[in-house]
PDB file of N, CA and C in Angstrom:
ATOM      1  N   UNK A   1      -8.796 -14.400  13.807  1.00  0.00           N
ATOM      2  CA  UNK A   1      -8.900 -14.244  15.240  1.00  0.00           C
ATOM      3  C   UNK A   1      -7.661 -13.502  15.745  1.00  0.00           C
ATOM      4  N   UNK A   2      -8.075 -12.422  16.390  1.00  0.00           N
ATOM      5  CA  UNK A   2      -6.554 -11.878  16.860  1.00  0.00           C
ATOM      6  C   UNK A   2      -5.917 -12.238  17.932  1.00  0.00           C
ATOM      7  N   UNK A   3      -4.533 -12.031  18.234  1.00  0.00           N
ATOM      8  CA  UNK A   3      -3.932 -13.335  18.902  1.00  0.00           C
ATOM      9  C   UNK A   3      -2.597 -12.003  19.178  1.00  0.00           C
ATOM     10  N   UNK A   4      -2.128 -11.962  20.076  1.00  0.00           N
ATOM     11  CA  UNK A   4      -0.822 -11.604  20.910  1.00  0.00           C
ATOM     12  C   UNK A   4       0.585 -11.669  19.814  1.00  0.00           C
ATOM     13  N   UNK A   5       1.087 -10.408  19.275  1.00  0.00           N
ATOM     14  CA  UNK A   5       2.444 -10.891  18.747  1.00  0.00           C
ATOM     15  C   UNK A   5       3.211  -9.808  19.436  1.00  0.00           C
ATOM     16  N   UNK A   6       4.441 -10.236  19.794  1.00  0.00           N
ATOM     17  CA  UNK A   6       5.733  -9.694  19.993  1.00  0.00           C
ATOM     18  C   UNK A   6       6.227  -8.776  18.811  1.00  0.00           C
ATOM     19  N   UNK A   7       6.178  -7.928  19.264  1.00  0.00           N
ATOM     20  CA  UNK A   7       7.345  -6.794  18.373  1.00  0.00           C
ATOM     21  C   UNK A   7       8.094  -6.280  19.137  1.00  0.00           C
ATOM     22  N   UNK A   8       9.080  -5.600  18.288  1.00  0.00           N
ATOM     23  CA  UNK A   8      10.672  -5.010  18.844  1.00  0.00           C
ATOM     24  C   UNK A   8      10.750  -3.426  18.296  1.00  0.00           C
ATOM     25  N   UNK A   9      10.292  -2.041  18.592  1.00  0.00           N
ATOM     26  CA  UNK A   9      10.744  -1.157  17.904  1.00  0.00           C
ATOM     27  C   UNK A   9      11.746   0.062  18.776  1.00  0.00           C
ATOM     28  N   UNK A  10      12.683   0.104  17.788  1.00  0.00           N
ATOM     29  CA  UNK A  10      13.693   0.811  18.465  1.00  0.00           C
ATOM     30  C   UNK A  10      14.352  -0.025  19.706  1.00  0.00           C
ATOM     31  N   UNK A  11      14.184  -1.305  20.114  1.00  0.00           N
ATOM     32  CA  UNK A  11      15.218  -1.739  21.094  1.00  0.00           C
ATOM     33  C   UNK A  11      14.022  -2.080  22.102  1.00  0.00           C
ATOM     34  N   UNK A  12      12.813  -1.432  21.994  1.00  0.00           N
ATOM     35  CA  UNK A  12      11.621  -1.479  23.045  1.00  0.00           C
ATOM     36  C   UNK A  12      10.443  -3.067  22.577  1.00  0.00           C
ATOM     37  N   UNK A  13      10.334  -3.258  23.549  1.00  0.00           N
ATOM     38  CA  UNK A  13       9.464  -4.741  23.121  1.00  0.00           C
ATOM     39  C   UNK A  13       7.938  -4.406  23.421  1.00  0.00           C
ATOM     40  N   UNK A  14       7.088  -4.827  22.304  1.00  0.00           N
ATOM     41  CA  UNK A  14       5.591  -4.543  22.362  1.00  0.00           C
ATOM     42  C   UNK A  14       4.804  -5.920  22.203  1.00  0.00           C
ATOM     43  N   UNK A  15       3.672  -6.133  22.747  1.00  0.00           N
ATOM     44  CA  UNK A  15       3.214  -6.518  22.359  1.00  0.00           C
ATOM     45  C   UNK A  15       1.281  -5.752  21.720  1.00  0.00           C
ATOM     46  N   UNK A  16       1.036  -6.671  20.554  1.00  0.00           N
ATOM     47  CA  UNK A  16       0.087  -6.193  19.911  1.00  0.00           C
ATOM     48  C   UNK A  16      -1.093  -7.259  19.759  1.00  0.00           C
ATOM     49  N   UNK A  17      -2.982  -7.261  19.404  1.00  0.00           N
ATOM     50  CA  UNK A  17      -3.273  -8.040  19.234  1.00  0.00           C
ATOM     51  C   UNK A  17      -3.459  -7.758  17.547  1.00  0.00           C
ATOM     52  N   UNK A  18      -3.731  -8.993  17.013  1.00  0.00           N
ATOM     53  CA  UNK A  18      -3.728  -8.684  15.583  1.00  0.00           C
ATOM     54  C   UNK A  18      -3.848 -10.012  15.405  1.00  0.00           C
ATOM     55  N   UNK A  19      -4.709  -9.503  13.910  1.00  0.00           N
ATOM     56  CA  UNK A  19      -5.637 -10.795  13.085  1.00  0.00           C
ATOM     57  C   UNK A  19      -4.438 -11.177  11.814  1.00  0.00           C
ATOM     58  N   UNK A  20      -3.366 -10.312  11.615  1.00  0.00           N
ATOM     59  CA  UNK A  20      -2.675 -10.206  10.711  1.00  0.00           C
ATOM     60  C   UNK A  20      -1.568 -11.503  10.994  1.00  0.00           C
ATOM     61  N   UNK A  21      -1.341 -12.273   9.659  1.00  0.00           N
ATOM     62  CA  UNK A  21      -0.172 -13.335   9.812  1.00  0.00           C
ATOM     63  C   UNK A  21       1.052 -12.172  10.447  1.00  0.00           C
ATOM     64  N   UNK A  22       1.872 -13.178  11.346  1.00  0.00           N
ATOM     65  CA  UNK A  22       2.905 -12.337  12.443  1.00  0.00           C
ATOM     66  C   UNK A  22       3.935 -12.368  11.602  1.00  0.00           C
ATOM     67  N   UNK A  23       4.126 -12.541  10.411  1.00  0.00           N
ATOM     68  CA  UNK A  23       5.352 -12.710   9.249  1.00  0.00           C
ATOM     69  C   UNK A  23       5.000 -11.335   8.628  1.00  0.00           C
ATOM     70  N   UNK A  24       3.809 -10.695   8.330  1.00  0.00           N
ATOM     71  CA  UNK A  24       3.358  -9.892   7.604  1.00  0.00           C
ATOM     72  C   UNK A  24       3.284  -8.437   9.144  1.00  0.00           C
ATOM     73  N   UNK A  25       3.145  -8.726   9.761  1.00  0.00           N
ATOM     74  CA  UNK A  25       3.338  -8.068  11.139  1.00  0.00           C
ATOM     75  C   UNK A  25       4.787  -7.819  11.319  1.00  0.00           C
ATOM     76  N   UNK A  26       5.789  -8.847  11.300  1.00  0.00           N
ATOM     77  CA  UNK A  26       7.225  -8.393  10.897  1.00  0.00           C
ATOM     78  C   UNK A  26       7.976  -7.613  10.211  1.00  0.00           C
ATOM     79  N   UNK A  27       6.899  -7.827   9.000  1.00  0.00           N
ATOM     80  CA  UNK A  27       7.606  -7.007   7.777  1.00  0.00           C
ATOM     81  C   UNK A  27       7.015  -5.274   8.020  1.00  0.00           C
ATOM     82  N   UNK A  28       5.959  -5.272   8.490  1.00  0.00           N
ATOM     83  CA  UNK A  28       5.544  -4.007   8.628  1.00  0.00           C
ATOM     84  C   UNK A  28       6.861  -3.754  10.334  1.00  0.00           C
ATOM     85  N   UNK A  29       6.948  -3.871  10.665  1.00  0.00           N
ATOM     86  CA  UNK A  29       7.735  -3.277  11.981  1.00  0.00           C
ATOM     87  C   UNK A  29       9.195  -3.268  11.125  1.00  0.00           C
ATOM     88  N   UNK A  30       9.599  -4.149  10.413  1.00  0.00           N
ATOM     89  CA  UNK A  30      10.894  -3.573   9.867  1.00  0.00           C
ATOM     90  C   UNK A  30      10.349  -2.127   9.294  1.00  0.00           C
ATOM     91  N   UNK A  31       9.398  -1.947   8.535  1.00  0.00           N
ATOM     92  CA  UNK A  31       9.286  -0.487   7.522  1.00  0.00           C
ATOM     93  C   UNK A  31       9.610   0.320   9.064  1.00  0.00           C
ATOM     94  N   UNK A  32       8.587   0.349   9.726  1.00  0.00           N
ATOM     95  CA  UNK A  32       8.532   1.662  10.759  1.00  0.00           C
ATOM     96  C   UNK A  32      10.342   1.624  11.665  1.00  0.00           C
ATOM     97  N   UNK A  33      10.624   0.623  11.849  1.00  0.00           N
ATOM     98  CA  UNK A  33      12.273   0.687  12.237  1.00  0.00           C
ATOM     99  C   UNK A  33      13.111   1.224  11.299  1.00  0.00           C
ATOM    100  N   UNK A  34      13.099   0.762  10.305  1.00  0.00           N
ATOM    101  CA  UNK A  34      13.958   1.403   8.942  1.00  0.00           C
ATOM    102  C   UNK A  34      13.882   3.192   9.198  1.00  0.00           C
ATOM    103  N   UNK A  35      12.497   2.975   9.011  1.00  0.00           N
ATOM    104  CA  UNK A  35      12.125   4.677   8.903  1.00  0.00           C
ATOM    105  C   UNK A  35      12.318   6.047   9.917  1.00  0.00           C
ATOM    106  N   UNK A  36      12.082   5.091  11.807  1.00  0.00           N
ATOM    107  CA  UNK A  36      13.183   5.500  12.590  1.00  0.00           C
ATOM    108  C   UNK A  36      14.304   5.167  12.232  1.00  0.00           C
ATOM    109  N   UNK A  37      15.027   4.264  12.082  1.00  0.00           N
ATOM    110  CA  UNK A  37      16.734   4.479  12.505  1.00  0.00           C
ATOM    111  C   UNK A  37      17.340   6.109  11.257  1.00  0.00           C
ATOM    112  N   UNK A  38      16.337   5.519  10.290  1.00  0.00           N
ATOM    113  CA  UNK A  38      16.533   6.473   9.287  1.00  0.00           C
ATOM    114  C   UNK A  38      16.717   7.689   9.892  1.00  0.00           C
ATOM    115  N   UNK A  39      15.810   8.483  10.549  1.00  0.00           N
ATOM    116  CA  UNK A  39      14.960   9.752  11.034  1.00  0.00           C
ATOM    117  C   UNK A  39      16.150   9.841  12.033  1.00  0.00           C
ATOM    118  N   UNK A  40      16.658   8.865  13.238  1.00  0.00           N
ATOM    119  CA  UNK A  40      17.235   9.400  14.163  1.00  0.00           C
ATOM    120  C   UNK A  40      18.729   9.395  13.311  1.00  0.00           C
ATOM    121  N   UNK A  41      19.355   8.826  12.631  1.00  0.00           N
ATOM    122  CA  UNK A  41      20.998   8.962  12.056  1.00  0.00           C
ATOM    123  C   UNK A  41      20.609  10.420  11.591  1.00  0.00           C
ATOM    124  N   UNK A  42      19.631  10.540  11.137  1.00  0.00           N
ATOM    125  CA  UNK A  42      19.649  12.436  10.725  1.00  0.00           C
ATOM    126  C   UNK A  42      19.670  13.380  11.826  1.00  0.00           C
ATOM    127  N   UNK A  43      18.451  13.010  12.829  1.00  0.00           N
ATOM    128  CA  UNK A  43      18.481  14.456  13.942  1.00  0.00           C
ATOM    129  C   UNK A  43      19.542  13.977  14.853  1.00  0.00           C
ATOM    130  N   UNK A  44      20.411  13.031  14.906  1.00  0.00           N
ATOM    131  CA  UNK A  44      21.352  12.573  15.893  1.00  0.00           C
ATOM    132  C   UNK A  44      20.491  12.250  17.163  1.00  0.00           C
ATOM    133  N   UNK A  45      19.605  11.246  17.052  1.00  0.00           N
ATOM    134  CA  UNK A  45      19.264  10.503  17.902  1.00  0.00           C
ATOM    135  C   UNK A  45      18.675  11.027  19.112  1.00  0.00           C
ATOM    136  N   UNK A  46      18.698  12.007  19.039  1.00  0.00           N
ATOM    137  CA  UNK A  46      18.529  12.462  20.505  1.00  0.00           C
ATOM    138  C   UNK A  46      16.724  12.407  20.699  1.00  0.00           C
ATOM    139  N   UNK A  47      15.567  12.439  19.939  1.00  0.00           N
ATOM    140  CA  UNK A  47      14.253  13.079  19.912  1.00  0.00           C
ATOM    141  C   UNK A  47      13.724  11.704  19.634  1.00  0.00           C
ATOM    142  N   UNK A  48      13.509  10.797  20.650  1.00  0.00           N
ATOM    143  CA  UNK A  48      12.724   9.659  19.870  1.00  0.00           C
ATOM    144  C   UNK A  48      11.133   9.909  19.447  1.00  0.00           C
ATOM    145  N   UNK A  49      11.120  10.476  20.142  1.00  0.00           N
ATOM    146  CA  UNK A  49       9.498  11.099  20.224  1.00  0.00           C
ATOM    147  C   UNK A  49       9.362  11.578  18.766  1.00  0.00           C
ATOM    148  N   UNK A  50       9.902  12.608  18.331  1.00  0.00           N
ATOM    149  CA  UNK A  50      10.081  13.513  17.674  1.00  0.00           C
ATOM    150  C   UNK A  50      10.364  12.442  16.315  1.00  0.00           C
ATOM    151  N   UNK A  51      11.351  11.695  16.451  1.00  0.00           N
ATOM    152  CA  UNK A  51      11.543  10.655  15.580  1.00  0.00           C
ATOM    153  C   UNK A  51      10.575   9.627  15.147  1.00  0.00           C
ATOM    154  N   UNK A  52       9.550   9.275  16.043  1.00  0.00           N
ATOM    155  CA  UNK A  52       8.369   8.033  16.138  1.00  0.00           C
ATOM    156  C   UNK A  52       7.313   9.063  15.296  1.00  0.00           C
ATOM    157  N   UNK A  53       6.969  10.664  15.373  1.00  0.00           N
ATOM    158  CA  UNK A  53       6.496  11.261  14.797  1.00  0.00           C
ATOM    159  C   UNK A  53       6.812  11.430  13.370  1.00  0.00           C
ATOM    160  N   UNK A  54       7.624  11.705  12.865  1.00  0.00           N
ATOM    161  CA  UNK A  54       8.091  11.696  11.567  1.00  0.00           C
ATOM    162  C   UNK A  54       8.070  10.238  10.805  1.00  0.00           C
ATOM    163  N   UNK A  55       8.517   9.554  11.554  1.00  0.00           N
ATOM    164  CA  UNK A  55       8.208   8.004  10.886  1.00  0.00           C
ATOM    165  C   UNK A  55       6.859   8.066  10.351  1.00  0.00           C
ATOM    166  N   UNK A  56       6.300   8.253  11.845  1.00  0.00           N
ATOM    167  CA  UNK A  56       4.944   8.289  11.592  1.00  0.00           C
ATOM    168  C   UNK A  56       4.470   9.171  10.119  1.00  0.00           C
ATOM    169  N   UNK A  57       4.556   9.777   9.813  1.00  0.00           N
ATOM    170  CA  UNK A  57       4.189  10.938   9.316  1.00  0.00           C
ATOM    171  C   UNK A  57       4.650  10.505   8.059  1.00  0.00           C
ATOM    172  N   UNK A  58       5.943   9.669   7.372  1.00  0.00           N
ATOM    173  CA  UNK A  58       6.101   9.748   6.213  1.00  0.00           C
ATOM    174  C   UNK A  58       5.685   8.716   5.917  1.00  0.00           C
ATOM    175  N   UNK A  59       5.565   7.570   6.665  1.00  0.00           N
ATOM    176  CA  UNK A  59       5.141   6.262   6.294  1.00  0.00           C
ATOM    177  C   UNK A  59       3.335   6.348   6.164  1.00  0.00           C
ATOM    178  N   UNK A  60       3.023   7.738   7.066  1.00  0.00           N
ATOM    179  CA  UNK A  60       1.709   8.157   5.707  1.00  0.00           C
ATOM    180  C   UNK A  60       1.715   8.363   4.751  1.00  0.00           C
ATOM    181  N   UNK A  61       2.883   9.249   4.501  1.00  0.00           N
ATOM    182  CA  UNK A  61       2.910   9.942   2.939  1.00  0.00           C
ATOM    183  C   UNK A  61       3.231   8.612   2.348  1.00  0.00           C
ATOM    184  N   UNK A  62       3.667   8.049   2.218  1.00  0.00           N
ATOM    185  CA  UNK A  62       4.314   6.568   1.422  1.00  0.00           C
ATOM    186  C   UNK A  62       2.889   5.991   0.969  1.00  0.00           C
ATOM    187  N   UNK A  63       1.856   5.914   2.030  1.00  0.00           N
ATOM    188  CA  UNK A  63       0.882   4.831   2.174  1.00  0.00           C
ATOM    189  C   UNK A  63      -0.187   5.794   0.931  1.00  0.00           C
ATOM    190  N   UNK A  64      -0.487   7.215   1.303  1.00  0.00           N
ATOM    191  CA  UNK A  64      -0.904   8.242   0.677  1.00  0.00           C
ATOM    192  C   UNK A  64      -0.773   8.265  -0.750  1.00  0.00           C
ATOM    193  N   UNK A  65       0.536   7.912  -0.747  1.00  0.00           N
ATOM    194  CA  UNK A  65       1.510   8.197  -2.504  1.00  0.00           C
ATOM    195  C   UNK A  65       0.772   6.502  -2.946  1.00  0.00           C
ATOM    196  N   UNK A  66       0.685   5.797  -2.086  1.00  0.00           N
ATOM    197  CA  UNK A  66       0.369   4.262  -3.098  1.00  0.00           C
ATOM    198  C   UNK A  66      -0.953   4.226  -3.196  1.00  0.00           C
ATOM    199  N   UNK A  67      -2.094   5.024  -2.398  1.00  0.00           N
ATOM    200  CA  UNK A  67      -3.474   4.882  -2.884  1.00  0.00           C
ATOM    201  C   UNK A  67      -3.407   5.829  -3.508  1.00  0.00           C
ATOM    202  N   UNK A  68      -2.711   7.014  -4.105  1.00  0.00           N
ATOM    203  CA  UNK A  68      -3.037   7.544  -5.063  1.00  0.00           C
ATOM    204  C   UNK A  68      -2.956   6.833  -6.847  1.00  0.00           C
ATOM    205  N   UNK A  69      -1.227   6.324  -6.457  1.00  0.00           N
ATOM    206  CA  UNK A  69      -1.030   5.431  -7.328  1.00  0.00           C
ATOM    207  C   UNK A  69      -2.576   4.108  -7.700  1.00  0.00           C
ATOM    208  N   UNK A  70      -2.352   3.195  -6.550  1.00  0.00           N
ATOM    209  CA  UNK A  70      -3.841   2.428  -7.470  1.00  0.00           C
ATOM    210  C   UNK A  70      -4.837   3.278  -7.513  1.00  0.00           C
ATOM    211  N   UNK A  71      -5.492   4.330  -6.827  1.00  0.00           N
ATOM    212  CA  UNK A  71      -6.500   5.001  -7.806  1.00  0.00           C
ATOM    213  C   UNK A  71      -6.668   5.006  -9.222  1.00  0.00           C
ATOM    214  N   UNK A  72      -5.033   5.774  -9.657  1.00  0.00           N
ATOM    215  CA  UNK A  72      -4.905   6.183 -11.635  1.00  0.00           C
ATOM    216  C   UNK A  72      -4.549   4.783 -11.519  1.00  0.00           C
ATOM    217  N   UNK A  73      -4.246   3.636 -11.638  1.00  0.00           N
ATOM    218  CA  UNK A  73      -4.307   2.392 -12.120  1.00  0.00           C
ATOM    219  C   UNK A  73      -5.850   1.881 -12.610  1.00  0.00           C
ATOM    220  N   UNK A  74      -6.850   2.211 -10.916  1.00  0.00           N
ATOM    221  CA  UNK A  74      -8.028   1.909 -11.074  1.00  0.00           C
ATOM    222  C   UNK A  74      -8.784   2.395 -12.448  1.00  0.00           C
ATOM    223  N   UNK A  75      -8.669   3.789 -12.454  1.00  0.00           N
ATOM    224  CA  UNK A  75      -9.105   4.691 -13.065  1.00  0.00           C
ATOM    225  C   UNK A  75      -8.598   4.177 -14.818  1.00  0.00           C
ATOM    226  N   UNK A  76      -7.460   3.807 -14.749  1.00  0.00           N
ATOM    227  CA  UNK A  76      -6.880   3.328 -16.295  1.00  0.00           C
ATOM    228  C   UNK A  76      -7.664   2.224 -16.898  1.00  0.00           C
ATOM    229  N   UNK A  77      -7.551   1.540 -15.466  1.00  0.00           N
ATOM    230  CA  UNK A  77      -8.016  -0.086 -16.137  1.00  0.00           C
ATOM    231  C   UNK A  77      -9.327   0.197 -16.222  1.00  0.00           C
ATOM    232  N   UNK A  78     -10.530   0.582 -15.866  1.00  0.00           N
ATOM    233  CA  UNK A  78     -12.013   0.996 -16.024  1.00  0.00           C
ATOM    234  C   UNK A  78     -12.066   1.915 -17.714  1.00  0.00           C
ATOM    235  N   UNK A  79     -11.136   2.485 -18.025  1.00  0.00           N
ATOM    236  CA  UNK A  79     -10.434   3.352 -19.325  1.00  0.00           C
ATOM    237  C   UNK A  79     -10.348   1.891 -20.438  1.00  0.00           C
ATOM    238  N   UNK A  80      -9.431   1.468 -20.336  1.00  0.00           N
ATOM    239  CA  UNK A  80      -9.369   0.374 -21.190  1.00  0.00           C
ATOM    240  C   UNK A  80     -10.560  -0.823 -20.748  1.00  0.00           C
ATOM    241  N   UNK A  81     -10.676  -1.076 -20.249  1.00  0.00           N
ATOM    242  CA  UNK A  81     -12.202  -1.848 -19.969  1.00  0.00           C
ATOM    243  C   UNK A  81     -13.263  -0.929 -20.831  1.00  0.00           C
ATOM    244  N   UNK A  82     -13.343   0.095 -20.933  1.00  0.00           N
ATOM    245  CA  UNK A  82     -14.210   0.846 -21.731  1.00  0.00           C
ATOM    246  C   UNK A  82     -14.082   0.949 -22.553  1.00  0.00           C
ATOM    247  N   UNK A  83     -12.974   1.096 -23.005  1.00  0.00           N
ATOM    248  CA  UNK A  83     -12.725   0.828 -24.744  1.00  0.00           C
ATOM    249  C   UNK A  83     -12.917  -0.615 -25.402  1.00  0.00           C
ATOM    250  N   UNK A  84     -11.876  -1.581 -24.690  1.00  0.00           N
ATOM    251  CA  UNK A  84     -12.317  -2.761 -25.405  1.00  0.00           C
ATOM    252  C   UNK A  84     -13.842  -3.035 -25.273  1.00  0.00           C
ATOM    253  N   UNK A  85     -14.353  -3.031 -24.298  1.00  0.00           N
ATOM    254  CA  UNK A  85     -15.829  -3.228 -24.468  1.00  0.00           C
ATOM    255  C   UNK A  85     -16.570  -2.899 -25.546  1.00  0.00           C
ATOM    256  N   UNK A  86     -16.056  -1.051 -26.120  1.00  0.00           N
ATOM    257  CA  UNK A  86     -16.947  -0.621 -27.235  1.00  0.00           C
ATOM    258  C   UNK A  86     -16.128  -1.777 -28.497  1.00  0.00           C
ATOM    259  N   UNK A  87     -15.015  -1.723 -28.466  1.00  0.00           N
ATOM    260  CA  UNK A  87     -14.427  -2.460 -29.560  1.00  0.00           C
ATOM    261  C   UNK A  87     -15.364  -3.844 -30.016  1.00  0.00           C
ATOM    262  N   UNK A  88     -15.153  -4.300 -29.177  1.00  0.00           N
ATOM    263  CA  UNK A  88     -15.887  -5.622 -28.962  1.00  0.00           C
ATOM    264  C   UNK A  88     -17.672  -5.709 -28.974  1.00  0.00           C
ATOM    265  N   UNK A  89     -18.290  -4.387 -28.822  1.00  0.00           N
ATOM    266  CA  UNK A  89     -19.606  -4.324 -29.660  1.00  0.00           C
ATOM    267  C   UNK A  89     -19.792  -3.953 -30.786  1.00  0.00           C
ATOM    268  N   UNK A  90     -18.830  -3.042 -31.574  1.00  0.00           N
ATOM    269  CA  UNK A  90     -18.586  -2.520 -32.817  1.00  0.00           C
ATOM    270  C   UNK A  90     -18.021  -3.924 -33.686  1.00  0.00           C
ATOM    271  N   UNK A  91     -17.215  -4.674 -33.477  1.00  0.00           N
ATOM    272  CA  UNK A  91     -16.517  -6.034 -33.893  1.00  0.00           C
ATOM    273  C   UNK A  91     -18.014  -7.371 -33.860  1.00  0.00           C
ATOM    274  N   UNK A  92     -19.112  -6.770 -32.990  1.00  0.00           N
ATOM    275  CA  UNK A  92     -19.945  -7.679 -33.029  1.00  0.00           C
ATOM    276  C   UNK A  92     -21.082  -7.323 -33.947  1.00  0.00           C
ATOM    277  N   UNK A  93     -21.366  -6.019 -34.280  1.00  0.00           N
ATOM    278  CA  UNK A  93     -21.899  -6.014 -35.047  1.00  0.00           C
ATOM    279  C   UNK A  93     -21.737  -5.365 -36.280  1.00  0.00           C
ATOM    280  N   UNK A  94     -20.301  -5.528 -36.500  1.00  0.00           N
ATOM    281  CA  UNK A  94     -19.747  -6.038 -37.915  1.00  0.00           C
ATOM    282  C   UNK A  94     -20.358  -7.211 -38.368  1.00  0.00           C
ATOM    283  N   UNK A  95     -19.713  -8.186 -37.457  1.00  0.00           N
ATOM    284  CA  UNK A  95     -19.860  -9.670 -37.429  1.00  0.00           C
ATOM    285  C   UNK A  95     -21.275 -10.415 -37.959  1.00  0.00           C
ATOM    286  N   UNK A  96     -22.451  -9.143 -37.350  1.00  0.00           N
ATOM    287  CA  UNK A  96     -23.603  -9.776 -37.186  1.00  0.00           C
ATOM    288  C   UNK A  96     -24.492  -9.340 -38.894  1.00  0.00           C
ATOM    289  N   UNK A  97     -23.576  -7.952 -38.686  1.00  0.00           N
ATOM    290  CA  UNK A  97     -23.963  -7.011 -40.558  1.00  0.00           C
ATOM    291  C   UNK A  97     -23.636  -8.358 -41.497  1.00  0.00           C
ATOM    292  N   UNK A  98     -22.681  -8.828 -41.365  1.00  0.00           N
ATOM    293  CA  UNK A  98     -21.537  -8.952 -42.727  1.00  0.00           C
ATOM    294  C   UNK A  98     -22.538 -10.700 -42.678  1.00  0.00           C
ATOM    295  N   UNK A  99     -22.928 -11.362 -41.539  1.00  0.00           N
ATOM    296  CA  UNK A  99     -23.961 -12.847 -41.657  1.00  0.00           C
ATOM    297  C   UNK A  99     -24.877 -11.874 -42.500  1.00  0.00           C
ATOM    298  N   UNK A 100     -25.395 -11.139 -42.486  1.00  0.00           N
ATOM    299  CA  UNK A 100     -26.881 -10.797 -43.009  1.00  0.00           C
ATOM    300  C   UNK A 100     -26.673 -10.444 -44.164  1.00  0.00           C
ATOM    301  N   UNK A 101     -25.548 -10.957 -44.978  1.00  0.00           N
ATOM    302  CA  UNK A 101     -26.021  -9.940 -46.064  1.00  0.00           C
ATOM    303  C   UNK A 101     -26.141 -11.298 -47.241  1.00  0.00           C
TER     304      UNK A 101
END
Protein backbone atom coordinates (compact mmCIF):
# COMPACT_ATOMS: atom_id res chain seq x y z
CA UNK A 1 0.00 0.00 0.00
CA UNK A 2 1.62 3.25 -0.75
CA UNK A 3 1.97 5.56 2.02
CA UNK A 4 3.74 9.24 2.23
CA UNK A 5 7.68 9.23 2.86
CA UNK A 6 9.84 12.17 3.52
CA UNK A 7 12.92 12.64 1.54
CA UNK A 8 15.75 15.19 1.61
CA UNK A 9 17.58 15.86 -1.84
CA UNK A 10 20.13 18.38 -2.10
CA UNK A 11 18.97 20.28 1.18
CA UNK A 12 15.22 20.32 -0.49
CA UNK A 13 12.49 18.21 1.36
CA UNK A 14 10.06 15.91 -0.74
CA UNK A 15 7.62 14.11 -0.13
CA UNK A 16 6.75 10.82 -2.20
CA UNK A 17 3.99 8.07 -2.25
CA UNK A 18 5.52 4.66 -2.38
CA UNK A 19 4.81 0.99 -1.75
CA UNK A 20 8.59 0.62 -1.18
CA UNK A 21 9.98 -0.12 2.61
CA UNK A 22 11.14 3.78 3.52
CA UNK A 23 14.68 2.16 4.59
CA UNK A 24 15.02 0.95 0.98
CA UNK A 25 13.59 4.48 -0.17
CA UNK A 26 16.56 5.93 1.91
CA UNK A 27 19.07 4.07 0.48
CA UNK A 28 18.00 4.92 -3.00
CA UNK A 29 17.99 8.91 -2.17
CA UNK A 30 21.48 8.52 -0.70
CA UNK A 31 22.59 7.01 -4.46
CA UNK A 32 20.88 10.08 -6.27
CA UNK A 33 22.56 12.63 -3.47
CA UNK A 34 25.93 10.97 -3.73
CA UNK A 35 25.63 11.31 -7.45
CA UNK A 36 24.60 15.08 -7.20
CA UNK A 37 27.01 16.25 -4.65
CA UNK A 38 29.33 14.28 -6.90
CA UNK A 39 28.20 16.18 -10.27
CA UNK A 40 28.03 19.63 -8.49
CA UNK A 41 31.94 19.46 -6.61
CA UNK A 42 32.80 19.04 -10.45
CA UNK A 43 30.74 21.86 -12.35
CA UNK A 44 31.19 24.06 -9.10
CA UNK A 45 27.80 23.99 -8.02
CA UNK A 46 26.40 26.48 -9.74
CA UNK A 47 23.70 24.29 -12.36
CA UNK A 48 21.46 22.31 -10.10
CA UNK A 49 19.28 21.66 -12.83
CA UNK A 50 21.96 20.73 -14.99
CA UNK A 51 23.33 18.65 -12.08
CA UNK A 52 19.76 16.70 -11.21
CA UNK A 53 20.15 15.94 -15.09
CA UNK A 54 23.33 14.20 -15.13
CA UNK A 55 22.61 12.35 -11.94
CA UNK A 56 19.84 11.55 -13.63
CA UNK A 57 21.41 10.32 -16.60
CA UNK A 58 24.24 8.23 -15.06
CA UNK A 59 22.34 6.59 -12.46
CA UNK A 60 20.69 5.25 -15.80
CA UNK A 61 23.75 4.19 -17.15
CA UNK A 62 24.58 2.37 -13.74
CA UNK A 63 20.99 0.79 -13.74
CA UNK A 64 21.60 0.00 -17.75
CA UNK A 65 25.22 -1.50 -16.99
CA UNK A 66 23.42 -3.94 -14.17
CA UNK A 67 20.59 -5.28 -16.49
CA UNK A 68 23.02 -5.89 -18.89
CA UNK A 69 25.14 -7.59 -16.39
CA UNK A 70 22.12 -10.07 -15.11
CA UNK A 71 21.13 -10.61 -18.65
CA UNK A 72 24.90 -12.57 -19.43
CA UNK A 73 24.40 -14.08 -15.90
CA UNK A 74 20.83 -15.09 -17.09
CA UNK A 75 22.05 -16.19 -20.29
CA UNK A 76 25.13 -18.30 -18.47
CA UNK A 77 23.07 -19.93 -16.00
CA UNK A 78 20.34 -21.26 -18.81
CA UNK A 79 24.17 -22.37 -20.55
CA UNK A 80 25.07 -24.48 -17.69
CA UNK A 81 21.51 -25.59 -16.93
CA UNK A 82 21.87 -26.95 -20.45
CA UNK A 83 24.70 -28.73 -20.13
CA UNK A 84 24.22 -30.39 -16.89
CA UNK A 85 20.88 -31.40 -18.01
CA UNK A 86 22.45 -33.20 -21.17
CA UNK A 87 25.08 -34.62 -18.68
CA UNK A 88 22.61 -35.95 -16.53
CA UNK A 89 20.62 -37.73 -19.50
CA UNK A 90 23.77 -39.18 -21.00
CA UNK A 91 24.81 -40.39 -17.10
CA UNK A 92 21.19 -41.85 -17.17
CA UNK A 93 21.40 -43.77 -19.80
CA UNK A 94 24.65 -45.13 -19.14
CA UNK A 95 23.11 -46.11 -15.96
CA UNK A 96 20.11 -47.65 -17.59
CA UNK A 97 22.64 -49.55 -20.61
CA UNK A 98 25.08 -50.92 -18.06
CA UNK A 99 21.38 -52.57 -15.66
CA UNK A 100 20.60 -54.25 -19.00
CA UNK A 101 23.27 -56.03 -19.73
Amino acid sequence: MERPIGIRILDQEYFIKSDVDEEEVQRIVGIVNDKLESIIKTTGGSLEKKAALLAAFYIAGDYYQLTKEIDSIRDERDSLKRIVQDKARRLNEQIESALNI
